[in-house]
PDB file of N, CA and C in Angstrom:
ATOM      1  N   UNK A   1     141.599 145.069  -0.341  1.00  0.00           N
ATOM      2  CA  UNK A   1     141.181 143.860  -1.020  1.00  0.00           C
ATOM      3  C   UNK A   1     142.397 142.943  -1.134  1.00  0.00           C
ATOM      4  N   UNK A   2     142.563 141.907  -0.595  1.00  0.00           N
ATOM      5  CA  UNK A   2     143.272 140.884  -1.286  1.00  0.00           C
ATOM      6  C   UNK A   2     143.750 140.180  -2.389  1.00  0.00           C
ATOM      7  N   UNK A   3     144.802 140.041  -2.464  1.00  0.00           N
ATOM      8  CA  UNK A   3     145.423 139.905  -3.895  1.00  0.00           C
ATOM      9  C   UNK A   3     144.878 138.017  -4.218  1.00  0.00           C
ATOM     10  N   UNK A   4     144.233 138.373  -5.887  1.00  0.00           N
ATOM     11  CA  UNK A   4     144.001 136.948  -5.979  1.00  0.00           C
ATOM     12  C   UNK A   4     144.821 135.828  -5.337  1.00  0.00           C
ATOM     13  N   UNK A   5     144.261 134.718  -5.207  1.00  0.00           N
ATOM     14  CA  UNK A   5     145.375 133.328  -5.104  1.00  0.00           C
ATOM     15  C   UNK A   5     145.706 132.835  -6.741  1.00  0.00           C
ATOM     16  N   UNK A   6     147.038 132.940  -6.845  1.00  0.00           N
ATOM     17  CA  UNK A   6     147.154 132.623  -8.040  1.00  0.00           C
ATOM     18  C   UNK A   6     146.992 131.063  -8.237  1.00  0.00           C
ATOM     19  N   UNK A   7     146.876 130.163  -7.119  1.00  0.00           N
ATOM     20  CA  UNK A   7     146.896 128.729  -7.309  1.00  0.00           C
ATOM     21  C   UNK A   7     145.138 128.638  -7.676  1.00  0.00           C
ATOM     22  N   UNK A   8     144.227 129.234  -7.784  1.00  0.00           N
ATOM     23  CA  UNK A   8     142.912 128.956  -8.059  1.00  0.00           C
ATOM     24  C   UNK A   8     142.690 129.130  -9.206  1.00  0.00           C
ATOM     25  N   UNK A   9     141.870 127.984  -9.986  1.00  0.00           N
ATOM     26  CA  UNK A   9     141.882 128.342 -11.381  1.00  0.00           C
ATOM     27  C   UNK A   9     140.992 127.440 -11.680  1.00  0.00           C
ATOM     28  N   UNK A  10     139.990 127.386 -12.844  1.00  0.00           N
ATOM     29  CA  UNK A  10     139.290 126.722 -13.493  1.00  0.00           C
ATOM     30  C   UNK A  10     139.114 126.405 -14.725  1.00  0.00           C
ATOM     31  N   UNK A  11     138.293 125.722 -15.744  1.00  0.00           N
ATOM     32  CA  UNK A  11     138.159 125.470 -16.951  1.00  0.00           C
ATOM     33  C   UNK A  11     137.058 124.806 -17.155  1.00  0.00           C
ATOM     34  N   UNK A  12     136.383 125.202 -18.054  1.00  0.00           N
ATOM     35  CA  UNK A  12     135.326 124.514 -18.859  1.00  0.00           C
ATOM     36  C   UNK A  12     135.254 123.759 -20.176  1.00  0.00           C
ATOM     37  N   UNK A  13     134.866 122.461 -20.359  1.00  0.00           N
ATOM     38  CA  UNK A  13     135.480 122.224 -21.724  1.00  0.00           C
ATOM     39  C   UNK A  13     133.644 121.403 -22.653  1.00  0.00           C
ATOM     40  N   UNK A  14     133.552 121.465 -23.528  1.00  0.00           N
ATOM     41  CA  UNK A  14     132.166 121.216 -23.648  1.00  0.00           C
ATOM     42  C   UNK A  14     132.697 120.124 -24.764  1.00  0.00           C
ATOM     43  N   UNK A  15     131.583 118.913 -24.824  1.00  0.00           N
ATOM     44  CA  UNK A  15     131.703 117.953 -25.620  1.00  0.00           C
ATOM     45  C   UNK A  15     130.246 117.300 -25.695  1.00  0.00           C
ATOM     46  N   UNK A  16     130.072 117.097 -27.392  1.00  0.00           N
ATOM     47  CA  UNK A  16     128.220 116.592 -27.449  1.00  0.00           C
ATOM     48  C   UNK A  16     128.429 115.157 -27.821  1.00  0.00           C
ATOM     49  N   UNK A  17     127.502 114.408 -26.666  1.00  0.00           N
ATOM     50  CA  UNK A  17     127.480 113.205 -27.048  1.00  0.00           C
ATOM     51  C   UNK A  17     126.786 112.671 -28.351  1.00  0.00           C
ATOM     52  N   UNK A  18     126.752 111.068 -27.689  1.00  0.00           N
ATOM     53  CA  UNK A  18     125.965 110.535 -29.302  1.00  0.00           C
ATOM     54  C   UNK A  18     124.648 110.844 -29.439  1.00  0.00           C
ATOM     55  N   UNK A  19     123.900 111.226 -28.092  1.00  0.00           N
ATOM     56  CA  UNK A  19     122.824 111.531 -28.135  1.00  0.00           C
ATOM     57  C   UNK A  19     121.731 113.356 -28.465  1.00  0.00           C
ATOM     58  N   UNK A  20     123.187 113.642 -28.644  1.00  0.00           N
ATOM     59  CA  UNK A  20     123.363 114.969 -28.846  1.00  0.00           C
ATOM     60  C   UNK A  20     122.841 116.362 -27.780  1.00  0.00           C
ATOM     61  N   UNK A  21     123.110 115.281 -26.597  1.00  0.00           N
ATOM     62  CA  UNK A  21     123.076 116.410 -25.608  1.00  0.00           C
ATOM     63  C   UNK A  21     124.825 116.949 -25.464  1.00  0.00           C
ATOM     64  N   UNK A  22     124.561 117.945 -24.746  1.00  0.00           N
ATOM     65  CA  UNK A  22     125.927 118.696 -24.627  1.00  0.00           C
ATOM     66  C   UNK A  22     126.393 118.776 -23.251  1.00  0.00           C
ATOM     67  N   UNK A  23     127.540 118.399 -22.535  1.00  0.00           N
ATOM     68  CA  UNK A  23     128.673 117.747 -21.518  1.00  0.00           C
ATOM     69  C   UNK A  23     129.099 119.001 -21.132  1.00  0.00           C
ATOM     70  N   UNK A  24     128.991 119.672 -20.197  1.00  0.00           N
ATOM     71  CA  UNK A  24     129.792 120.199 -20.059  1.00  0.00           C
ATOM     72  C   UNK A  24     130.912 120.548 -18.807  1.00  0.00           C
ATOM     73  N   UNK A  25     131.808 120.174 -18.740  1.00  0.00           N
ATOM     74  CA  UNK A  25     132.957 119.164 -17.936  1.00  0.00           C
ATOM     75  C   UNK A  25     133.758 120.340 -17.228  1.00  0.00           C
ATOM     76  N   UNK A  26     133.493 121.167 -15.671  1.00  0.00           N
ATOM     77  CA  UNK A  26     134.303 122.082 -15.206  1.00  0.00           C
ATOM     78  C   UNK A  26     135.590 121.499 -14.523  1.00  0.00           C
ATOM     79  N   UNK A  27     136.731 121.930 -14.487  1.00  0.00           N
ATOM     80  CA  UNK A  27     137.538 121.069 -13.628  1.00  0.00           C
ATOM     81  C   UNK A  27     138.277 122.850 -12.486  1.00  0.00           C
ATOM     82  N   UNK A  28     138.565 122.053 -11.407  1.00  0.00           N
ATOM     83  CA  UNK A  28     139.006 123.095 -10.641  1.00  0.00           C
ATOM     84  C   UNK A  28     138.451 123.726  -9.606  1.00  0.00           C
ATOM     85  N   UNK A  29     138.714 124.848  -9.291  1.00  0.00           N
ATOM     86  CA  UNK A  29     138.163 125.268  -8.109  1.00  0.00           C
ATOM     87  C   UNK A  29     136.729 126.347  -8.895  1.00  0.00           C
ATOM     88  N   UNK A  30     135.680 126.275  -8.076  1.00  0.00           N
ATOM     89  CA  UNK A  30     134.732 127.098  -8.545  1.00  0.00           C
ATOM     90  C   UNK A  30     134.330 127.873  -7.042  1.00  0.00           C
ATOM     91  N   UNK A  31     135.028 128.867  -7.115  1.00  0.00           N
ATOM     92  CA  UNK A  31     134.989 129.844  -6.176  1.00  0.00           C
ATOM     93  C   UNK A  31     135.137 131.493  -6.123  1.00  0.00           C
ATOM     94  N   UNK A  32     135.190 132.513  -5.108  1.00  0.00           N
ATOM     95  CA  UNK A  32     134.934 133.709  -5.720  1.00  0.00           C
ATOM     96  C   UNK A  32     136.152 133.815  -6.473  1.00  0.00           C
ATOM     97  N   UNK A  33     137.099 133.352  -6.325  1.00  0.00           N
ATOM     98  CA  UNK A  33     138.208 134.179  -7.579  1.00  0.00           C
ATOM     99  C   UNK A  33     137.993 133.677  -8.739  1.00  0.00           C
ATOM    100  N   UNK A  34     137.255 132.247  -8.954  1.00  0.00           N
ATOM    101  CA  UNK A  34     137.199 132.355 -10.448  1.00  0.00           C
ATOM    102  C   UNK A  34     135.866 132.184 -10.824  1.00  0.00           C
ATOM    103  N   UNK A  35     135.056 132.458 -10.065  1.00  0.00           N
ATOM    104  CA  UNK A  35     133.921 132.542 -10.422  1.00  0.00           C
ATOM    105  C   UNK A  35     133.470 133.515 -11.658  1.00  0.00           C
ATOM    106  N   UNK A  36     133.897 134.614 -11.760  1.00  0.00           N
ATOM    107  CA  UNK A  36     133.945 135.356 -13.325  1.00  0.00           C
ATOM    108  C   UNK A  36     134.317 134.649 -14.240  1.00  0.00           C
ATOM    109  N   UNK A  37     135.374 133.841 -14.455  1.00  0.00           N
ATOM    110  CA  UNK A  37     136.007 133.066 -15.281  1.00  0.00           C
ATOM    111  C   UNK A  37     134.923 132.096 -15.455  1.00  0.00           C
ATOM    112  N   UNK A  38     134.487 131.730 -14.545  1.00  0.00           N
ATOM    113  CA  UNK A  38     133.637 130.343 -14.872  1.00  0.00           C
ATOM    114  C   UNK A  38     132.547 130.226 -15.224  1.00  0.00           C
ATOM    115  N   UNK A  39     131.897 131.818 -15.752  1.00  0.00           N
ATOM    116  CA  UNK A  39     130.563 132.319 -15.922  1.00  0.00           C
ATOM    117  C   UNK A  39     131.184 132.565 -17.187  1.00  0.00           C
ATOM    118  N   UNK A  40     131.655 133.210 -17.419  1.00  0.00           N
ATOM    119  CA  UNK A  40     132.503 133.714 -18.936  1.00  0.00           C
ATOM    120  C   UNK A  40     132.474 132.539 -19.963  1.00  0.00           C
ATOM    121  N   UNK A  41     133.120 131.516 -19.135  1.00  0.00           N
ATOM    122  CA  UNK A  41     133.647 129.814 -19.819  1.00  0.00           C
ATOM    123  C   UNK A  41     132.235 129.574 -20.203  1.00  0.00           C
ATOM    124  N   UNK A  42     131.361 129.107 -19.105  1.00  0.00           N
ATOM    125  CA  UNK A  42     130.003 128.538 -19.029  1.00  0.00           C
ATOM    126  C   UNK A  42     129.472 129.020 -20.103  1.00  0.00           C
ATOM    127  N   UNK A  43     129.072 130.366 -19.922  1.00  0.00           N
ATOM    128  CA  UNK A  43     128.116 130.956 -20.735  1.00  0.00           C
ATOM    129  C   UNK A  43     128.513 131.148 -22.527  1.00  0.00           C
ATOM    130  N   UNK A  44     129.980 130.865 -22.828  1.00  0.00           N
ATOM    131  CA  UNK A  44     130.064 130.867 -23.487  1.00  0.00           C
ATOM    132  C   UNK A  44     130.299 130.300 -24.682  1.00  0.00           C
ATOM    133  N   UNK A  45     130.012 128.175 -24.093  1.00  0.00           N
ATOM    134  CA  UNK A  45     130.056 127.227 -24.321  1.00  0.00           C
ATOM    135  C   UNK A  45     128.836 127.036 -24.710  1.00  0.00           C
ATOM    136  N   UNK A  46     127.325 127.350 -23.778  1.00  0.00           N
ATOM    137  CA  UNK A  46     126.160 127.554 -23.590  1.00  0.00           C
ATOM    138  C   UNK A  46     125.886 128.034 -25.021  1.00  0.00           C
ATOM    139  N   UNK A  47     126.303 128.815 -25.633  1.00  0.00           N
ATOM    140  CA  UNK A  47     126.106 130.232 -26.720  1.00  0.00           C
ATOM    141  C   UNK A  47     126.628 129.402 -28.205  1.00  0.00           C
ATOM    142  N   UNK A  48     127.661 128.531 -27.853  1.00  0.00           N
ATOM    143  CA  UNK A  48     128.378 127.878 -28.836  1.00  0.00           C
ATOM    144  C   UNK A  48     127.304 126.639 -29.599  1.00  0.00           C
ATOM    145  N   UNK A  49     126.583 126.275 -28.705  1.00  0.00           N
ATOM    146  CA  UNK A  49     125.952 125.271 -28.994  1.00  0.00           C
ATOM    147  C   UNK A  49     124.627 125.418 -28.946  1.00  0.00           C
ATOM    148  N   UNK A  50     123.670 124.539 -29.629  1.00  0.00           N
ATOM    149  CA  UNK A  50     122.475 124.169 -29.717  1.00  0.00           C
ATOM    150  C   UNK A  50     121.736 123.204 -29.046  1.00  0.00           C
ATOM    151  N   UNK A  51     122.648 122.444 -29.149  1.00  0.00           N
ATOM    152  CA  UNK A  51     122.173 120.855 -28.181  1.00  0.00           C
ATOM    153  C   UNK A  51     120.955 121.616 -27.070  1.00  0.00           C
ATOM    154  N   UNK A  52     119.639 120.726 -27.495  1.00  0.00           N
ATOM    155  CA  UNK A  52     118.676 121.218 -26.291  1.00  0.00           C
ATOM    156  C   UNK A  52     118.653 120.184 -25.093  1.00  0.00           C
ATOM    157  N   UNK A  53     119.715 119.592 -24.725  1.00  0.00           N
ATOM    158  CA  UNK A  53     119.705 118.930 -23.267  1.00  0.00           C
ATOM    159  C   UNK A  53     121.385 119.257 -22.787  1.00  0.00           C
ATOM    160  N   UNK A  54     121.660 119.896 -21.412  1.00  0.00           N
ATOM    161  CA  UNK A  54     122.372 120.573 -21.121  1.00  0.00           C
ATOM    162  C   UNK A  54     122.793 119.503 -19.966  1.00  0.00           C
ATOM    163  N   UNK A  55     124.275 118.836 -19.898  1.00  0.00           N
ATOM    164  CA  UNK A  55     124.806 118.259 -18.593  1.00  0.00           C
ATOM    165  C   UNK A  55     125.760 118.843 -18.094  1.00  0.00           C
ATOM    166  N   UNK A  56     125.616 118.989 -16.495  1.00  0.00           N
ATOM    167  CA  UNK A  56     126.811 119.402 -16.243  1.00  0.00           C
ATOM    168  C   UNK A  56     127.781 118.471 -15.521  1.00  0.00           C
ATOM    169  N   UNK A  57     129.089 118.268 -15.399  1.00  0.00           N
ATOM    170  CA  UNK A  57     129.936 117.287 -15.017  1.00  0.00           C
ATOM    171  C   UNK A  57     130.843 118.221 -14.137  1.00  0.00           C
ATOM    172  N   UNK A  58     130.525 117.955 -12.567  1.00  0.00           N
ATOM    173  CA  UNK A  58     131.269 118.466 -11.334  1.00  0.00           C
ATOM    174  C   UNK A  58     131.716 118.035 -10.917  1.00  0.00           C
ATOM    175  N   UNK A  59     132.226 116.627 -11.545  1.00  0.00           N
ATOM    176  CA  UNK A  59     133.301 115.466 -10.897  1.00  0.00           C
ATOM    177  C   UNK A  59     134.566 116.018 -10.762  1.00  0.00           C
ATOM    178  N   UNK A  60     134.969 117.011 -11.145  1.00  0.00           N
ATOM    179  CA  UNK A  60     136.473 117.417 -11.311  1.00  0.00           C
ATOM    180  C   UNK A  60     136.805 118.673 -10.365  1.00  0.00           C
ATOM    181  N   UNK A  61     135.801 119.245  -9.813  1.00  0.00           N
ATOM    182  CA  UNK A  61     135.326 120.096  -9.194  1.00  0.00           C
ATOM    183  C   UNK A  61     135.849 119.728  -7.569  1.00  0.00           C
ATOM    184  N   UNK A  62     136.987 120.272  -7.252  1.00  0.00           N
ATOM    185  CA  UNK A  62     137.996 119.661  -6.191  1.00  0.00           C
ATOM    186  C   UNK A  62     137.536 121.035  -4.908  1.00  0.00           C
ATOM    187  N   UNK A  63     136.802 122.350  -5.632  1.00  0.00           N
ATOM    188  CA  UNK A  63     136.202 123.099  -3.914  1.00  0.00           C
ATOM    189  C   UNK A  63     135.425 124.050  -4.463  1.00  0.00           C
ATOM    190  N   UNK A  64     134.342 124.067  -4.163  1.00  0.00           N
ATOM    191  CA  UNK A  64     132.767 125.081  -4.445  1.00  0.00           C
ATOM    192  C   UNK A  64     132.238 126.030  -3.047  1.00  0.00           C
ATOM    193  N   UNK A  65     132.434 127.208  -3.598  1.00  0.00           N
ATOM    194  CA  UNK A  65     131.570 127.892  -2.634  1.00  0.00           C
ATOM    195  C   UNK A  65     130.187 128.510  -3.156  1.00  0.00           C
ATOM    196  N   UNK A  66     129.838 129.569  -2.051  1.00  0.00           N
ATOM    197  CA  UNK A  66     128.608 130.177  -2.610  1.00  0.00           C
ATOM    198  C   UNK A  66     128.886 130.923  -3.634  1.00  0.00           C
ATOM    199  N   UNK A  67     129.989 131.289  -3.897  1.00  0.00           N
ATOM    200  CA  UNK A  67     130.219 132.243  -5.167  1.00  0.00           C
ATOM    201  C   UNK A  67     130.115 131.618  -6.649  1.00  0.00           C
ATOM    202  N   UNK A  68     130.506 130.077  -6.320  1.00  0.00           N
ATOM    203  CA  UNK A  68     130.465 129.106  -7.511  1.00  0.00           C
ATOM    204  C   UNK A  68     128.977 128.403  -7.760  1.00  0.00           C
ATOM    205  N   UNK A  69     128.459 128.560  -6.165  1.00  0.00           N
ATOM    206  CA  UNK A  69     126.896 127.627  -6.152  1.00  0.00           C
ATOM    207  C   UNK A  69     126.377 128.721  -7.286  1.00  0.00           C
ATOM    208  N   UNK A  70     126.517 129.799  -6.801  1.00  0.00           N
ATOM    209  CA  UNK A  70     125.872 131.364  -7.905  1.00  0.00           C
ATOM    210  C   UNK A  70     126.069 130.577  -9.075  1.00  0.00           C
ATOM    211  N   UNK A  71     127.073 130.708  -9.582  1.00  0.00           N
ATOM    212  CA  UNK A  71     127.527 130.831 -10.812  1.00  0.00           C
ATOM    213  C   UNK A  71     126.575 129.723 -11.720  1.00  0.00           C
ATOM    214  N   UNK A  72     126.869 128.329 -10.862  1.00  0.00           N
ATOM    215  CA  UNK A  72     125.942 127.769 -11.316  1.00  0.00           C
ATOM    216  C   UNK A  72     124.435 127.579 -11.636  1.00  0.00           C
ATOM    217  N   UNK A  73     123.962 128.191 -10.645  1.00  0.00           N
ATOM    218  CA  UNK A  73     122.901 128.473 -10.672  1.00  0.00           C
ATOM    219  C   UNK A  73     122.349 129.564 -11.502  1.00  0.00           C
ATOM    220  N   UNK A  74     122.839 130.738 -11.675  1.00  0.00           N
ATOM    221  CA  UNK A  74     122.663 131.877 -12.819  1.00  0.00           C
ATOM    222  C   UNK A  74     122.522 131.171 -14.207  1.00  0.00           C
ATOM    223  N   UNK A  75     123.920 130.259 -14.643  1.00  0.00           N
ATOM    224  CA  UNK A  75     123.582 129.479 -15.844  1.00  0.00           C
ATOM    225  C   UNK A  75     122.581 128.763 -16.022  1.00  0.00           C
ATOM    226  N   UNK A  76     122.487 128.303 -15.170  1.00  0.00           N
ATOM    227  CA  UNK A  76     120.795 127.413 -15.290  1.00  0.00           C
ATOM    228  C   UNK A  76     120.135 128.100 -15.517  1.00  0.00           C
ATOM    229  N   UNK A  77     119.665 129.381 -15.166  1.00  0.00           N
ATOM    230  CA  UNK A  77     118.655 130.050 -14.971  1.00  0.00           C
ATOM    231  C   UNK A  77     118.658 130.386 -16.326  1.00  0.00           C
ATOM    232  N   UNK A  78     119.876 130.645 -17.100  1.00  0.00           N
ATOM    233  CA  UNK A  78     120.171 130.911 -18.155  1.00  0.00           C
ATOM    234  C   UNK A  78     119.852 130.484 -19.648  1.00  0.00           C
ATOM    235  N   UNK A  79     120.235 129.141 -19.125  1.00  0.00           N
ATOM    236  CA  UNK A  79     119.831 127.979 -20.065  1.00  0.00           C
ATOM    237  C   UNK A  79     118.304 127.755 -20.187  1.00  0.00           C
ATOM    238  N   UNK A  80     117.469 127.615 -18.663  1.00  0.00           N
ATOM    239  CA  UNK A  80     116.007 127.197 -18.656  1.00  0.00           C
ATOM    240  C   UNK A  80     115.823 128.019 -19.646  1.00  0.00           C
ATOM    241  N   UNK A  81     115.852 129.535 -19.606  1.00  0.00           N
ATOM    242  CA  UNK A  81     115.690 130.513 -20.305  1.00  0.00           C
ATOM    243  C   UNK A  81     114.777 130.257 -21.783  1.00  0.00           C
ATOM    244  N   UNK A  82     116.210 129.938 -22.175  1.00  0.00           N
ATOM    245  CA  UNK A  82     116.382 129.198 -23.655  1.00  0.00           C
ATOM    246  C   UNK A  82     115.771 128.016 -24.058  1.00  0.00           C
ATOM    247  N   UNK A  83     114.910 127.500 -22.977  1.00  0.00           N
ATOM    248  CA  UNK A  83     114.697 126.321 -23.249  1.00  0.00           C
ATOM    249  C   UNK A  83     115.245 124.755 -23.405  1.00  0.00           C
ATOM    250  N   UNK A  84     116.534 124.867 -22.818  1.00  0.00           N
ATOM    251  CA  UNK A  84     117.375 124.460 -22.522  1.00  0.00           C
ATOM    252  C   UNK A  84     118.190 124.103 -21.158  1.00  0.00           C
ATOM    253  N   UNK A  85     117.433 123.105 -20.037  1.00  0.00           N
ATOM    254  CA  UNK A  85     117.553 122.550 -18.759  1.00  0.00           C
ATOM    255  C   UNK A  85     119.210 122.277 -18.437  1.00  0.00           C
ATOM    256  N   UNK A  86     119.733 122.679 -17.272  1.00  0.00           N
ATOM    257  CA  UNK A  86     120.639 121.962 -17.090  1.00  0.00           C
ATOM    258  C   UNK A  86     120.626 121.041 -16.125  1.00  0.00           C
ATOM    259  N   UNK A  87     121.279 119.689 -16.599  1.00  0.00           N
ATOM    260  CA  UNK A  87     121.589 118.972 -15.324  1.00  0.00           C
ATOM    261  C   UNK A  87     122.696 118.315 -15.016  1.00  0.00           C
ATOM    262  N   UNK A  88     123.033 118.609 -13.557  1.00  0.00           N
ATOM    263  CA  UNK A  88     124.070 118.166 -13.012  1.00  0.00           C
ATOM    264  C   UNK A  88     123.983 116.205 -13.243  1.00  0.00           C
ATOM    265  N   UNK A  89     125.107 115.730 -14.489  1.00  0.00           N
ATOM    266  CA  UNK A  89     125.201 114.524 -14.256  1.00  0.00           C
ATOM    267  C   UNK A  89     126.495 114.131 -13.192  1.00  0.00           C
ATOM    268  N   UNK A  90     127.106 114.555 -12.837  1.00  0.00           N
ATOM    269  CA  UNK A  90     128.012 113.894 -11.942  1.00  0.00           C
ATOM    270  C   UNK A  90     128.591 115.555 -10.705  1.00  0.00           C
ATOM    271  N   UNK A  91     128.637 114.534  -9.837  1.00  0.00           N
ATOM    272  CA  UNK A  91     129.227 116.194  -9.000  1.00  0.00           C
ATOM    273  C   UNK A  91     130.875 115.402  -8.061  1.00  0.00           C
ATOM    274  N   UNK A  92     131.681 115.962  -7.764  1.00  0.00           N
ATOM    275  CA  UNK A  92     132.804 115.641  -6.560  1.00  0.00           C
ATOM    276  C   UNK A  92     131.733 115.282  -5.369  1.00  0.00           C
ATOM    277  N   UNK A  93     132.584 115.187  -4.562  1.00  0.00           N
ATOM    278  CA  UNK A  93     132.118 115.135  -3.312  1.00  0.00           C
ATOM    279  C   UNK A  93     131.643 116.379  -2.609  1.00  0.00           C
ATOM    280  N   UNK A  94     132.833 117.270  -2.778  1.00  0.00           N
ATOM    281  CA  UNK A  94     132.705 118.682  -2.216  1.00  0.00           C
ATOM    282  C   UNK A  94     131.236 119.525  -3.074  1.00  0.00           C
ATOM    283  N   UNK A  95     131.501 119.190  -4.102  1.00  0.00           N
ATOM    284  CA  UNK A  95     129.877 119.859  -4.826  1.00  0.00           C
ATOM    285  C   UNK A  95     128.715 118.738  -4.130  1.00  0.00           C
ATOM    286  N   UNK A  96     128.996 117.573  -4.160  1.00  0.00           N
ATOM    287  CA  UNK A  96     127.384 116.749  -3.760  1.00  0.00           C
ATOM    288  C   UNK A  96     127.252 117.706  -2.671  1.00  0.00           C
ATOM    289  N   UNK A  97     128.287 117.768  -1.320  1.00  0.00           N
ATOM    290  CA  UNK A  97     127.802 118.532  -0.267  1.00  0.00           C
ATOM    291  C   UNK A  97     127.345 119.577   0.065  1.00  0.00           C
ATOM    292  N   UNK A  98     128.088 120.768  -1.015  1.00  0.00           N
ATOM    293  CA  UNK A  98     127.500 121.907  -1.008  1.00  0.00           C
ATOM    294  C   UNK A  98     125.741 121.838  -1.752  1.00  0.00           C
ATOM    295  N   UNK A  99     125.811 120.966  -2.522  1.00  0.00           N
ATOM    296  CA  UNK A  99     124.212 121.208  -3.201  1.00  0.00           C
ATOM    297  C   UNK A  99     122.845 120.865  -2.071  1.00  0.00           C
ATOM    298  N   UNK A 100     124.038 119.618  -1.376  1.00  0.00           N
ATOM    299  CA  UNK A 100     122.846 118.793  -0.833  1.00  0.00           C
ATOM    300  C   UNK A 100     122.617 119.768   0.702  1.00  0.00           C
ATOM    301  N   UNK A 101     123.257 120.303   1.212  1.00  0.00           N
ATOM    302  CA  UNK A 101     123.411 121.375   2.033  1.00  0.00           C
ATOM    303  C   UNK A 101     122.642 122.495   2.243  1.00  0.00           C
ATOM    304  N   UNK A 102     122.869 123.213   0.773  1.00  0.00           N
ATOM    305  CA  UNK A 102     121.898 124.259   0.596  1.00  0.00           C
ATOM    306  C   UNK A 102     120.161 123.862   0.096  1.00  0.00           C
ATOM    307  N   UNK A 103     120.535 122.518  -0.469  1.00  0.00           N
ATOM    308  CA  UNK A 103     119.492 122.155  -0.905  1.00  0.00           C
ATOM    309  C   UNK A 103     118.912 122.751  -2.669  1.00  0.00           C
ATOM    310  N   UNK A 104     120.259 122.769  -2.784  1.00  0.00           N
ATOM    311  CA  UNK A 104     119.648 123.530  -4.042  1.00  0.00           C
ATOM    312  C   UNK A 104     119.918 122.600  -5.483  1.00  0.00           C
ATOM    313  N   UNK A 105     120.358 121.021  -5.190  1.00  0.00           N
ATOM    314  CA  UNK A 105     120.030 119.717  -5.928  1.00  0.00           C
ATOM    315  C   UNK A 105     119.266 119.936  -6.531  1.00  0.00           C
ATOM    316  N   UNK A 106     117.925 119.888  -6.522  1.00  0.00           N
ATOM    317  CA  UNK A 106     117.117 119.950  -7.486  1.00  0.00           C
ATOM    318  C   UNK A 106     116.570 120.941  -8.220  1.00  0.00           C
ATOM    319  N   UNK A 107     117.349 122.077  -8.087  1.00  0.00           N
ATOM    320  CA  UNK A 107     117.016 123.455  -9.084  1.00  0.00           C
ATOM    321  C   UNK A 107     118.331 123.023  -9.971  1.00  0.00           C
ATOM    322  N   UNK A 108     119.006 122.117  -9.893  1.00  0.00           N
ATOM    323  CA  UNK A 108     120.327 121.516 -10.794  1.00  0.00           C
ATOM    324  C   UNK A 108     119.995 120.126 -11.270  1.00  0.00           C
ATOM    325  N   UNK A 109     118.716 119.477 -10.934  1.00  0.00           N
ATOM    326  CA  UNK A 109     118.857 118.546 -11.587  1.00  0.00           C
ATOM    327  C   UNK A 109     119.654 117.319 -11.142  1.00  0.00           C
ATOM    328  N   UNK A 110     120.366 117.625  -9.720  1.00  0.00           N
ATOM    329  CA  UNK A 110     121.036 116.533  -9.684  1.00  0.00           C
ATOM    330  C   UNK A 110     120.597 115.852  -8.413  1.00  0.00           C
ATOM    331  N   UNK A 111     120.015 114.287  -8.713  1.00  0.00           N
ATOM    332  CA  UNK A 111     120.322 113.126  -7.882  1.00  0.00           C
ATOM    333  C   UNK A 111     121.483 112.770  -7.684  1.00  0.00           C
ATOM    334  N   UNK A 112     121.828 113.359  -6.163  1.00  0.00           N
ATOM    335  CA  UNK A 112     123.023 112.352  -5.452  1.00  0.00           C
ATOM    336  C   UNK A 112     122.789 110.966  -5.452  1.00  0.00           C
ATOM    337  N   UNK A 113     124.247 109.841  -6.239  1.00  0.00           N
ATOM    338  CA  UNK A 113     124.264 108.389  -5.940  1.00  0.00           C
ATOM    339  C   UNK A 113     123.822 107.846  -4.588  1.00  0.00           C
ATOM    340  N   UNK A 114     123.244 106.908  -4.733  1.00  0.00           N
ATOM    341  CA  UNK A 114     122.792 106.339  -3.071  1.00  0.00           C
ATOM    342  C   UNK A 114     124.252 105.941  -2.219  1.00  0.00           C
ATOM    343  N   UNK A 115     124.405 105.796  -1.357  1.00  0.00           N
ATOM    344  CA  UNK A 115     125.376 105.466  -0.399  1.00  0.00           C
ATOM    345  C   UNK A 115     125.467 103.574  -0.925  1.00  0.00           C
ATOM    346  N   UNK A 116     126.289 103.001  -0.628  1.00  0.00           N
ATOM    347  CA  UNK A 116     125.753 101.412  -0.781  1.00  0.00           C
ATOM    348  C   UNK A 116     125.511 101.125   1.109  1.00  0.00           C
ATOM    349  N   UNK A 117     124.814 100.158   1.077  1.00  0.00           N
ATOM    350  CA  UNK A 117     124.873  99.915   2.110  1.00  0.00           C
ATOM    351  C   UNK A 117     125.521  98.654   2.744  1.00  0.00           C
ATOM    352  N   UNK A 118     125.945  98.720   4.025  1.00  0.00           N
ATOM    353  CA  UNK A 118     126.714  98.407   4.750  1.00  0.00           C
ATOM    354  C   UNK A 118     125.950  97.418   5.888  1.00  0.00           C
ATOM    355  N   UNK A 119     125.687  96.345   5.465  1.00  0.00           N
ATOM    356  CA  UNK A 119     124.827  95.995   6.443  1.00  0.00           C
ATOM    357  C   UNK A 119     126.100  94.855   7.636  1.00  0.00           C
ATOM    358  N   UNK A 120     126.045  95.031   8.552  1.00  0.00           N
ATOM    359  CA  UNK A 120     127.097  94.035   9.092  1.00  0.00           C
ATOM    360  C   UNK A 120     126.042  93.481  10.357  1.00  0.00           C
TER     361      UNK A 120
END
């Protein structure tokens, strides 16, 4: 087995708006090495709070694999659970692609921004 990369790392940080849904803002890599970490974080932000509308913010989210698509997706599954939806309000680039790829956008809730267009 390969020794972790110690340069991979993540964080979750949760914040409830005025509307009293709950933010919750990953920054970093969401991949197999920290994918434990980021289920741990998630779920335990999830647990902290009540807020019954759940966002997630993947803008900070700089490389996603299938180990992280999981992760995310388990929490959801997690949250629906509870009665409690998550949705992806913002993603990087590298997450729009992986979602829009697998196609699994809308089990997250998230509409990719339109492109603008370019008419010349």
């Amino acid at each position: 087995m390969p020794a972790p990369d110690p340069v991979a790392e993540v964080w979750a940080v949760a914040d409830t708006a005025a509307d009293g849904a709950l933010t919750l803002t990953v920054t970093g890599e969401l991949c197999t090495i920290t994918a434990d970490t980021a289920r741990t974080q998630l779920t335990a932000l999830l647990q902290r709070s009540s807020a019954p509308q759940v966002r997630l913010d993947l803008s900070r989210v700089h490389f996603c694999d299938l180990a992280g698509l999981r992760v995310l997706l388990e929490v959801s599954v997690q949250a629906a659970a509870a009665d409690r939806p998550i949705r992806v309000s913002a993603a990087s680039p590298a997450v729009d692609y992986l979602l829009n790829l697998t196609q699994t956008a809308p089990s997250l809730g998230y509409q990719p921004a339109t492109e603008p267009r370019h008419d010349t």
